[in-house]
C-alpha atoms as a PDB file:
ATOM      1  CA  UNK A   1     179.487  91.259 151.822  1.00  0.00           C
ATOM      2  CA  UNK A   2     181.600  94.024 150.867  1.00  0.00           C
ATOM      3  CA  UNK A   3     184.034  94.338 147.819  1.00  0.00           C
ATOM      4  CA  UNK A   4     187.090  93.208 149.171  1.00  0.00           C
ATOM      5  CA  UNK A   5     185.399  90.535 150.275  1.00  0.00           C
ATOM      6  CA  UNK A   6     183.772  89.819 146.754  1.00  0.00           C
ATOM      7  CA  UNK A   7     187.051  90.228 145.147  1.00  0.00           C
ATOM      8  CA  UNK A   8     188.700  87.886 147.476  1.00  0.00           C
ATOM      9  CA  UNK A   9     186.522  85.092 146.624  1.00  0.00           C
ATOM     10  CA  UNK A  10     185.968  85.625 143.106  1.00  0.00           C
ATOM     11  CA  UNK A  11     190.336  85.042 143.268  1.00  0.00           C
ATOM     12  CA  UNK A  12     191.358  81.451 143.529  1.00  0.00           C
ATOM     13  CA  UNK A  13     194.772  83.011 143.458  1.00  0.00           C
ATOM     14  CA  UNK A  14     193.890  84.365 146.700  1.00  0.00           C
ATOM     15  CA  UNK A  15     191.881  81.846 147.882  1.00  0.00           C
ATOM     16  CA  UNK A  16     194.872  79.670 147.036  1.00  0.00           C
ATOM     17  CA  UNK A  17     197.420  81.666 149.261  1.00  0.00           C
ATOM     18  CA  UNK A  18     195.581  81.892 152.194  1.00  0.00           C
ATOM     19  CA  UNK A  19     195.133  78.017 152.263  1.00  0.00           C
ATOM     20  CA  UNK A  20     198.502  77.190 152.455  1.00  0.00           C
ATOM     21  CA  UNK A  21     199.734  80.211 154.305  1.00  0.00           C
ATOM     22  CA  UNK A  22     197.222  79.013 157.111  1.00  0.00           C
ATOM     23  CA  UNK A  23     198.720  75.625 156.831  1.00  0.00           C
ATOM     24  CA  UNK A  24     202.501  76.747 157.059  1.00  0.00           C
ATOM     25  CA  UNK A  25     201.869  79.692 159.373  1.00  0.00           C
ATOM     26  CA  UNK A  26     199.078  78.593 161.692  1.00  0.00           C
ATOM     27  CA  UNK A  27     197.725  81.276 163.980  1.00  0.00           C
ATOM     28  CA  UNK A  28     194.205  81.548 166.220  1.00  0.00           C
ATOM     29  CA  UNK A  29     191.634  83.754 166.050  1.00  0.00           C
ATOM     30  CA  UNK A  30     191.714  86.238 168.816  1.00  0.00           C
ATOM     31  CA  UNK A  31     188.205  86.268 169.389  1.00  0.00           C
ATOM     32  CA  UNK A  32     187.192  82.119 169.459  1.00  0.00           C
ATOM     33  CA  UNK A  33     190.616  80.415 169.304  1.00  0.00           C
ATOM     34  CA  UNK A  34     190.005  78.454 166.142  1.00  0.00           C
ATOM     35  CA  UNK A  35     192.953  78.273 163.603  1.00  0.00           C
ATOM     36  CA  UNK A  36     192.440  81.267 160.964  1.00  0.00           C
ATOM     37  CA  UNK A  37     191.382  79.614 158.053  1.00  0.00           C
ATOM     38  CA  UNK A  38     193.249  82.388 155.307  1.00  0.00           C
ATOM     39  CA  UNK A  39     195.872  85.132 155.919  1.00  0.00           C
ATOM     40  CA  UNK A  40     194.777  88.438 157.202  1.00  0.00           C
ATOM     41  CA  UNK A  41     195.778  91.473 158.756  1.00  0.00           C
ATOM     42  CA  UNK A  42     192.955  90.658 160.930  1.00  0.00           C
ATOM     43  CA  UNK A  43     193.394  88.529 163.852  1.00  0.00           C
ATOM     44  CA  UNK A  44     189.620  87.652 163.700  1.00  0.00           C
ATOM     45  CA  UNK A  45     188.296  84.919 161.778  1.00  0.00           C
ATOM     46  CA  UNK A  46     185.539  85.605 159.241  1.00  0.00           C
ATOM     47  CA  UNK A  47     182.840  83.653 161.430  1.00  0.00           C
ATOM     48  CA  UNK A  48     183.687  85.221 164.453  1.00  0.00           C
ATOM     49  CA  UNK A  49     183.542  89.008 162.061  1.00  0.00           C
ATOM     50  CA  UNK A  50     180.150  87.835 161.033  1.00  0.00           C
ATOM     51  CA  UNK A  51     178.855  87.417 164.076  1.00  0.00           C
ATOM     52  CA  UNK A  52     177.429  90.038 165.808  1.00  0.00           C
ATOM     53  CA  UNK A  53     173.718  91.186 165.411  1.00  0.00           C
ATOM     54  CA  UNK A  54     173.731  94.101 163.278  1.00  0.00           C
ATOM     55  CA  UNK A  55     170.625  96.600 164.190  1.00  0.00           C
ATOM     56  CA  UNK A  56     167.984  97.281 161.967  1.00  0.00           C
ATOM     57  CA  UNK A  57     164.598  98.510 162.357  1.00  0.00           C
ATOM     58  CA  UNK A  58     162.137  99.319 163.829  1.00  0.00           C
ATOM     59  CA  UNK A  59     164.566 101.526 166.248  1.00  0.00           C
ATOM     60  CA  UNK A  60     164.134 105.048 168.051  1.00  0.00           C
ATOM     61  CA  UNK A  61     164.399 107.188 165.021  1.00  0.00           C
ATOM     62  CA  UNK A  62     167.200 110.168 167.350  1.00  0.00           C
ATOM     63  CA  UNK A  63     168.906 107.071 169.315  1.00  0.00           C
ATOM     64  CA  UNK A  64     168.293 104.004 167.321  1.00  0.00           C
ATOM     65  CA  UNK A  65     167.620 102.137 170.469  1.00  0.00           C
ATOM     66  CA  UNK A  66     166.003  99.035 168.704  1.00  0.00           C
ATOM     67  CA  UNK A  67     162.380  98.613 169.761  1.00  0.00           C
ATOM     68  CA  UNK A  68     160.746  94.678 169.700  1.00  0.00           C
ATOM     69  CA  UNK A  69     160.033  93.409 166.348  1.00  0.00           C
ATOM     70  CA  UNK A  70     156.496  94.897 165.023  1.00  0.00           C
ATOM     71  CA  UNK A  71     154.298  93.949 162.272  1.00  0.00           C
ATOM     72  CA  UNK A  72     155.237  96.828 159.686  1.00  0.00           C
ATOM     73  CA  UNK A  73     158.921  96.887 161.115  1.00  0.00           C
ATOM     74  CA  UNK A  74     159.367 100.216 161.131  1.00  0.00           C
ATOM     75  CA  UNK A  75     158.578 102.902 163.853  1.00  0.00           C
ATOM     76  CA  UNK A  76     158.534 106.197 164.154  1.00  0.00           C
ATOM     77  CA  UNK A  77     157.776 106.782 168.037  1.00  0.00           C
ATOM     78  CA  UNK A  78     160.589 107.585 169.919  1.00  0.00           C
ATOM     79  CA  UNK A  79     161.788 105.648 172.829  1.00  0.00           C
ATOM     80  CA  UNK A  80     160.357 106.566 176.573  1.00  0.00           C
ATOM     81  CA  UNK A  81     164.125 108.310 177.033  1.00  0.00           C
ATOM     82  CA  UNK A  82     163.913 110.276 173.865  1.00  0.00           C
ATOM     83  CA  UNK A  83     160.751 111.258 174.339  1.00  0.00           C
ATOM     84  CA  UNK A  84     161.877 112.992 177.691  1.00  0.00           C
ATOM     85  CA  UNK A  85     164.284 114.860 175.982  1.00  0.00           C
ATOM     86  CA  UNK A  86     167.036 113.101 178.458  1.00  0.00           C
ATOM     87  CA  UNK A  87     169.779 113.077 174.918  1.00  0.00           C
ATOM     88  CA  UNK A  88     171.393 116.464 173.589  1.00  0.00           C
ATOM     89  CA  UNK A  89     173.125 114.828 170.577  1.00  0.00           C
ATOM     90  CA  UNK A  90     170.130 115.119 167.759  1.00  0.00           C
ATOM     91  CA  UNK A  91     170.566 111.672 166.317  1.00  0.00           C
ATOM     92  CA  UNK A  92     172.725 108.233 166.982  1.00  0.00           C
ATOM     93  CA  UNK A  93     172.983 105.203 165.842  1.00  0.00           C
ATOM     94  CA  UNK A  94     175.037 101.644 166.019  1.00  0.00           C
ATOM     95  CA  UNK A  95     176.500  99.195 164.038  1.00  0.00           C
ATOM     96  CA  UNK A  96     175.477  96.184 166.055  1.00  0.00           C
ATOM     97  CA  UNK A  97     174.122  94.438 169.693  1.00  0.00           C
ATOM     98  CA  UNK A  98     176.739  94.358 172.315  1.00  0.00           C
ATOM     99  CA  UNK A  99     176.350  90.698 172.239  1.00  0.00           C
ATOM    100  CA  UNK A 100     179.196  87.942 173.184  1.00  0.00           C
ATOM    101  CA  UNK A 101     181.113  88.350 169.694  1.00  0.00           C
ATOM    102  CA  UNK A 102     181.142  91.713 169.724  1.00  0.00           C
ATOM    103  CA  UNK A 103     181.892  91.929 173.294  1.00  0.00           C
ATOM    104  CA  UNK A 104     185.311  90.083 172.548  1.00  0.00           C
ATOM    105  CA  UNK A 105     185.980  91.958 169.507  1.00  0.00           C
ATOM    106  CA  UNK A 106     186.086  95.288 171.023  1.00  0.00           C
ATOM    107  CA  UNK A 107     187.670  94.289 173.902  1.00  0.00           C
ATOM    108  CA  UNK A 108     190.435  93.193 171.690  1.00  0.00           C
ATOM    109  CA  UNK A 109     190.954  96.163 170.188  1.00  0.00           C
ATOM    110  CA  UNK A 110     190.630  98.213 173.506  1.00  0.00           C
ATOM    111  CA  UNK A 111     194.022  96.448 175.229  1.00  0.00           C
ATOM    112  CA  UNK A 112     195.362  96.251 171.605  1.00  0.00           C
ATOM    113  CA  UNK A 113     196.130  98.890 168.901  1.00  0.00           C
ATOM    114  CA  UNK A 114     195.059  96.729 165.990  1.00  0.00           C
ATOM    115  CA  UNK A 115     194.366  98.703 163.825  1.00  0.00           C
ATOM    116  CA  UNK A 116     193.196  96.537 160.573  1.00  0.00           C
ATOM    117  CA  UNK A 117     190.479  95.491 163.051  1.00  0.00           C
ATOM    118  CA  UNK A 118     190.046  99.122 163.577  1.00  0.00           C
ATOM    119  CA  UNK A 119     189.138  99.688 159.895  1.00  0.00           C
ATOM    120  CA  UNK A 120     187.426  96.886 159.380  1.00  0.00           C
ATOM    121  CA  UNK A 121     185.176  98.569 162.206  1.00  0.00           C
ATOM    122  CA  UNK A 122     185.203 101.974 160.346  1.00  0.00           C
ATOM    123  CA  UNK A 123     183.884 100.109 157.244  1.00  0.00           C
ATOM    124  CA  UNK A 124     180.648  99.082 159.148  1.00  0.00           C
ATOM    125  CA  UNK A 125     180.296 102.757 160.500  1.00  0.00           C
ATOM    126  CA  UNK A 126     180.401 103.924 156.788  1.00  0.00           C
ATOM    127  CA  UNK A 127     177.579 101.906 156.079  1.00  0.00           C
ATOM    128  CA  UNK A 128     175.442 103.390 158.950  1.00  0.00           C
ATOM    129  CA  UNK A 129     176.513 106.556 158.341  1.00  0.00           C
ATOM    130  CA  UNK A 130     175.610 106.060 154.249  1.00  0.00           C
ATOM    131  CA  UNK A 131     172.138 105.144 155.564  1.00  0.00           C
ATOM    132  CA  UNK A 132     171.461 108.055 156.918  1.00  0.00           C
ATOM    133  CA  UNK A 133     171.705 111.346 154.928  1.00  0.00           C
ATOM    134  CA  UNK A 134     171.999 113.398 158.093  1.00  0.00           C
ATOM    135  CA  UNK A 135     175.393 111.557 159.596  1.00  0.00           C
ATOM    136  CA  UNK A 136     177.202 111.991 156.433  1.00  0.00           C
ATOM    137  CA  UNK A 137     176.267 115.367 155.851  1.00  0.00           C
ATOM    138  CA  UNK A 138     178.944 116.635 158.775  1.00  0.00           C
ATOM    139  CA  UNK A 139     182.102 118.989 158.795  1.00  0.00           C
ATOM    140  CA  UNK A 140     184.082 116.650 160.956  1.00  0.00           C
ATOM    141  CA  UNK A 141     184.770 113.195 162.940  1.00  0.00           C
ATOM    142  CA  UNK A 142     185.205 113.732 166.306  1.00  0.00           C
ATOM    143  CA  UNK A 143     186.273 110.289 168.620  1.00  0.00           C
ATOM    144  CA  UNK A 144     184.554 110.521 172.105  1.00  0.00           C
ATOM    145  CA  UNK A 145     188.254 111.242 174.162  1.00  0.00           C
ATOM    146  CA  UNK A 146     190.330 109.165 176.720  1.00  0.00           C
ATOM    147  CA  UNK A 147     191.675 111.595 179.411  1.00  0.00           C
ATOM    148  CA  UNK A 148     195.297 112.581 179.595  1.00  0.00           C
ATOM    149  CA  UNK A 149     195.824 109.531 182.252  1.00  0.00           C
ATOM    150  CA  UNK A 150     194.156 106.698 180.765  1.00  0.00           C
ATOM    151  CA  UNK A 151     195.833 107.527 177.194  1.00  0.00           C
ATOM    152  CA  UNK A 152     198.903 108.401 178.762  1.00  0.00           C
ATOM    153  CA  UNK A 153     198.498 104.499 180.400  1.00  0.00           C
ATOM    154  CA  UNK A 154     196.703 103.074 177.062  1.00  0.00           C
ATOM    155  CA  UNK A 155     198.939 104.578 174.586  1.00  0.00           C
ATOM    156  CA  UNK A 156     196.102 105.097 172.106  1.00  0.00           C
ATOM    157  CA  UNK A 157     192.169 106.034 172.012  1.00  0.00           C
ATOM    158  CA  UNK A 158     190.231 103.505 170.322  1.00  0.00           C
ATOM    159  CA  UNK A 159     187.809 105.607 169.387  1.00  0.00           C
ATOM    160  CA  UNK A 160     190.172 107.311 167.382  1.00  0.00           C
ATOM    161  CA  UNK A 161     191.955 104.238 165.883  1.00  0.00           C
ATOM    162  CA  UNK A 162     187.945 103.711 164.716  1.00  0.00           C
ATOM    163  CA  UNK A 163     187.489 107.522 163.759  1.00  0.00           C
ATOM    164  CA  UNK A 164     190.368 107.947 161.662  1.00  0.00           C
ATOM    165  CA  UNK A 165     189.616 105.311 159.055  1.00  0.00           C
ATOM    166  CA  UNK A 166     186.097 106.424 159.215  1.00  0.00           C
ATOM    167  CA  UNK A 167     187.015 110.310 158.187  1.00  0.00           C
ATOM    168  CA  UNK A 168     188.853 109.130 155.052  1.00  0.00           C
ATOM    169  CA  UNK A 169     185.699 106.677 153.783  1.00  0.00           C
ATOM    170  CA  UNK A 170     183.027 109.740 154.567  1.00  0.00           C
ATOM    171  CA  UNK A 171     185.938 112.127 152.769  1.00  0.00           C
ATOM    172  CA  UNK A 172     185.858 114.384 156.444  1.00  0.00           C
ATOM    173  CA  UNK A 173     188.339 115.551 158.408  1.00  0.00           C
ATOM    174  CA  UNK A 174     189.359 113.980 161.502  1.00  0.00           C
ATOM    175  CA  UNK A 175     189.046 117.063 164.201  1.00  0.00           C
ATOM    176  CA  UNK A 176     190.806 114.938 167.734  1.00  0.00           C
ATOM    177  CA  UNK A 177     191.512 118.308 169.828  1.00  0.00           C
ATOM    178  CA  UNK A 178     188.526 119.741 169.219  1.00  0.00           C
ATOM    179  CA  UNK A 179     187.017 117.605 172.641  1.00  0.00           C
ATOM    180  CA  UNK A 180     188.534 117.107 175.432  1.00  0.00           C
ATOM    181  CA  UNK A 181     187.999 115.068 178.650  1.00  0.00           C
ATOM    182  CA  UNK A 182     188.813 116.705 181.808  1.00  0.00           C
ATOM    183  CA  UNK A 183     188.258 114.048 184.731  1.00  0.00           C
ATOM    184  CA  UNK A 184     188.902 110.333 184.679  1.00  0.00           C
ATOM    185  CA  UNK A 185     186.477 107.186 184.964  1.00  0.00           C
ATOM    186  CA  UNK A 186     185.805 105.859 188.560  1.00  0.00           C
ATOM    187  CA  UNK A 187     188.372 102.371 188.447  1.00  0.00           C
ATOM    188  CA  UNK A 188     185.072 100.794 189.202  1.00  0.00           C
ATOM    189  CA  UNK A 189     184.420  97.870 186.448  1.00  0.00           C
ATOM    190  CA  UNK A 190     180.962  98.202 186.645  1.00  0.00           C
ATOM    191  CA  UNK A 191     178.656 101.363 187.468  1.00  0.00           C
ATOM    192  CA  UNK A 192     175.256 101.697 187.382  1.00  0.00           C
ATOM    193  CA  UNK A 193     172.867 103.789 185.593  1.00  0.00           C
ATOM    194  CA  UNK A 194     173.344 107.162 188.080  1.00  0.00           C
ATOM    195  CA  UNK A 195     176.582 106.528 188.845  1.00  0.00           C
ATOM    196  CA  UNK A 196     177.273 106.493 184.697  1.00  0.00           C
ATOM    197  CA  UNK A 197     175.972 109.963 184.504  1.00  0.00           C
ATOM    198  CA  UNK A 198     177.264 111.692 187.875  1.00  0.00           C
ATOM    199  CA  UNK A 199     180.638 110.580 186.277  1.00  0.00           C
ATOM    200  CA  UNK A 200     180.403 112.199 183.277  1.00  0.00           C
ATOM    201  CA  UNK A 201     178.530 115.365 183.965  1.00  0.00           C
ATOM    202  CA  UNK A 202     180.881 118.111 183.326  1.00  0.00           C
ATOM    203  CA  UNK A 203     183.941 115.054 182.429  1.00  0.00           C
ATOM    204  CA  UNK A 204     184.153 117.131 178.713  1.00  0.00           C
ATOM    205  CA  UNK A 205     184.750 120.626 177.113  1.00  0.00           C
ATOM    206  CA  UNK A 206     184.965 121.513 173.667  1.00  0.00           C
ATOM    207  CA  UNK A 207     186.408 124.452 171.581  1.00  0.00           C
ATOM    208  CA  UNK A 208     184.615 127.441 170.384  1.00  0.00           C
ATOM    209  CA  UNK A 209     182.841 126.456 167.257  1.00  0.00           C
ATOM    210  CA  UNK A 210     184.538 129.109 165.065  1.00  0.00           C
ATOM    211  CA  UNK A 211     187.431 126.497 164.211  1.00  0.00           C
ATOM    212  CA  UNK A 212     184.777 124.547 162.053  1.00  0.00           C
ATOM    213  CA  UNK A 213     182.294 125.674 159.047  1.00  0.00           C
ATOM    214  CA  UNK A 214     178.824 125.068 159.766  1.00  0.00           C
ATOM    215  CA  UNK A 215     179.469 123.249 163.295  1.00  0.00           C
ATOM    216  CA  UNK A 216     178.102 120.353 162.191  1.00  0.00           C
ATOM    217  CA  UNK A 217     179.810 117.670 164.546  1.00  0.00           C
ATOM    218  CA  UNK A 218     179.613 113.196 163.927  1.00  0.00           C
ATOM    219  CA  UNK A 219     181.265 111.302 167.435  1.00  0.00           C
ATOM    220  CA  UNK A 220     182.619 108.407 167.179  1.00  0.00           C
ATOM    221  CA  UNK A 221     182.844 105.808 170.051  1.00  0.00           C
ATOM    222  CA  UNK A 222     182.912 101.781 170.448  1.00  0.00           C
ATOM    223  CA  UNK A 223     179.875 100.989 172.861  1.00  0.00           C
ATOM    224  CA  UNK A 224     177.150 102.878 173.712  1.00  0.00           C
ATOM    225  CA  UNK A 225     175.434 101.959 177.129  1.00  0.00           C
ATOM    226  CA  UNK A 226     173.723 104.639 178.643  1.00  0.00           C
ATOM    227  CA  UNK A 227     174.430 107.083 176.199  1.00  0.00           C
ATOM    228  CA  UNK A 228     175.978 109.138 179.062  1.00  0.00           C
ATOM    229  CA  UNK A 229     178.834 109.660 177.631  1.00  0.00           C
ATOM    230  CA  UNK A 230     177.727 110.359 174.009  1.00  0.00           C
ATOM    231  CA  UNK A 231     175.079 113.177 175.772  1.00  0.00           C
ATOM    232  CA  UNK A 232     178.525 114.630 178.050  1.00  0.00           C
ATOM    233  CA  UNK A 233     180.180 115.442 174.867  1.00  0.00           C
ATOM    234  CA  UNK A 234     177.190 116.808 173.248  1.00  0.00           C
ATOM    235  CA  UNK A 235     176.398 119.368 175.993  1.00  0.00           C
ATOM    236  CA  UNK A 236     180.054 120.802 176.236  1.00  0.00           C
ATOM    237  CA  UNK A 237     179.902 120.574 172.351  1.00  0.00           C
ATOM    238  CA  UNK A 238     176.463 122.793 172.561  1.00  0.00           C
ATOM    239  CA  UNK A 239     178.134 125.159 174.945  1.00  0.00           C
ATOM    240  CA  UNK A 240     180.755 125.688 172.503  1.00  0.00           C
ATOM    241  CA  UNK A 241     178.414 126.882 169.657  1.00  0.00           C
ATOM    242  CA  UNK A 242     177.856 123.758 167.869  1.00  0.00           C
ATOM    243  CA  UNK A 243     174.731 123.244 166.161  1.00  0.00           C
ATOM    244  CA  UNK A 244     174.019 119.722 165.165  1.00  0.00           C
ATOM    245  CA  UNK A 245     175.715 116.725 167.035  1.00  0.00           C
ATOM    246  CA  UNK A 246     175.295 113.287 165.587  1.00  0.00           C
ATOM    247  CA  UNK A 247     177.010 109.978 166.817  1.00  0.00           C
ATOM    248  CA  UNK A 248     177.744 106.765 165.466  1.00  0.00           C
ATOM    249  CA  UNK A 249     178.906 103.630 167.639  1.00  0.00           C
ATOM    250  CA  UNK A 250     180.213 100.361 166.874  1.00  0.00           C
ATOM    251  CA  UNK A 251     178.005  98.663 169.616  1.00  0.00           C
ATOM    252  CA  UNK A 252     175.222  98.841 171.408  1.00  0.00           C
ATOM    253  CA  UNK A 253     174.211  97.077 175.085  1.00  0.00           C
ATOM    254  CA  UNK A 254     171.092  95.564 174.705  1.00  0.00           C
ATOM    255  CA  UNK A 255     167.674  97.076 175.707  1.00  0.00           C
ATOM    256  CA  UNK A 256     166.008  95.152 178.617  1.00  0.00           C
ATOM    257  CA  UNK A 257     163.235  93.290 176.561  1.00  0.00           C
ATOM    258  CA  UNK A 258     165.460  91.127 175.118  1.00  0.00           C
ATOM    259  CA  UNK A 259     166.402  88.311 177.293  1.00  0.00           C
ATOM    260  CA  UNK A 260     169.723  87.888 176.256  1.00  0.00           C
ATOM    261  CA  UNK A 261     170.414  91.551 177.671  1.00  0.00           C
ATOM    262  CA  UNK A 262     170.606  90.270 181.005  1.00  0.00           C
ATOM    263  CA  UNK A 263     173.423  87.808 180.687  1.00  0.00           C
ATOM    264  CA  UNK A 264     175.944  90.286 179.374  1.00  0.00           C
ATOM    265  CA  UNK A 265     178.109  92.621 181.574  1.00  0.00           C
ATOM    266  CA  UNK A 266     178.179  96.215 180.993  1.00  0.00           C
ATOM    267  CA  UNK A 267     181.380  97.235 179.201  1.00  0.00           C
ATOM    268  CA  UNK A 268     183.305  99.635 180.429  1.00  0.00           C
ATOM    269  CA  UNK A 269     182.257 103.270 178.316  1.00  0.00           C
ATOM    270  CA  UNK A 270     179.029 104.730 178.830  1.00  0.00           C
END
């Protein structure tokens, strides 16, 4: 629980307001349809925020891919893709499993600009990033880019509405020219494996690293799949002279020992 959440109920004021502003201004949650039990910013009620299956160890210690539960939970091997060298970012990690919740909370905020939802995101990135020394030792945020169409069509990147909040809790500034993506995402809903990284190969290029101190680089995106994507921006961010590329996501898709895995579609970023 964080603070505002402590603070909330330790206020029957609060507590007290919300009640009867649910009562007089009845609204659903955008995520299960239930009637928001207090007044928030948040179209999301707080069973639906609780939800999703945050990741913990053991995990790949440079991708955090969670491994299956061991006896000393915790593991330093890395996974089999890791250990091929297949990523160029040096380290990644995720808030939570792409499960059902979290499914339907990102895609919320992916047709929607919400951005209190947005924030409330960013405050679960802070607390991956705070358990790691390495992600919050950086010299900027950098959100994974849309290309000109799809923002031009969205209006917004919500990677960014998720990055911005993010740079002001890690006291970083928010660097959204340095990347930039130069071809568009195949229409197709759903790729597959190759077909995710033959689309991005080559999709981004960055700016010369001179424009930041050190070169030390955190991405920010909602889902990681693949990690296609997150490795795209990493090479044209090596080409350009950076030195150390971290990422942070909100989500990640399931690794194929865990049953549930197979019942979820793939989102739609890599």
């Amino acid at each position: 629980m964080n603070r505002s959440e402590e603070a909330d109920r330790a206020n029957p004021l609060r507590r007290a307001v919300d009640a009867l502003a649910s009562v007089l201004f009845p609204a659903p949650c955008r995520v299960c349809g239930e009637p928001l039990a207090t007044a928030s910013r948040i179209p999301v009620c707080r069973a639906c925020l609780a939800g999703p299956s945050r990741i913990e160890s053991p995990m790949c210690p440079k991708c955090g891919r969670p491994f299956p539960p061991l006896g000393g939970g915790v593991s330093d091997r890395l996974c089999r893709a890791c250990a091929l060298g297949l990523y160029h970012f040096d380290l990644a990690r995720s808030f939570a499993r792409y499960d059902a919740e979290m499914e339907r909370i990102l895609l919320l905020l992916k047709y929607e600009p919400v951005t209190p939802l947005a924030g409330w995101l960013a405050a679960r990135l802070e607390q991956v990033a705070r358990a790691e020394p390495a992600l919050g030792d950086v010299d900027c945020i950098v959100p994974v880019p849309l290309d000109r169409k799809r923002l031009r069509e969205r209006g917004y990147n919500q990677a960014e509405l998720i990055a911005r909040p993010l740079a002001k809790r890690l006291g970083k500034p928010l660097a959204t020219g340095l990347l930039r993506r130069l071809r568009s995402r195949p229409p197709k809903l759903k790729l597959s494996r190759r077909e995710r990284w033959d689309t991005v190969r080559g999709a981004f290029e960055a700016e010369a690293a001179g424009r930041v101190d050190r070169s030390r680089v955190l991405l920010v995106d909602d889902v990681l799949t693949s990690g296609a994507t997150l490795d795209a921006c990493a090479r044209a961010l090596r080409s350009a002279g950076f030195t150390a590329i971290y990422a942070v996501t909100v989500a990640r898709v399931l690794p194929r020992w865990e049953p549930a895995a197979m019942s979820l579609r793939e989102p739609g970023s890599g």
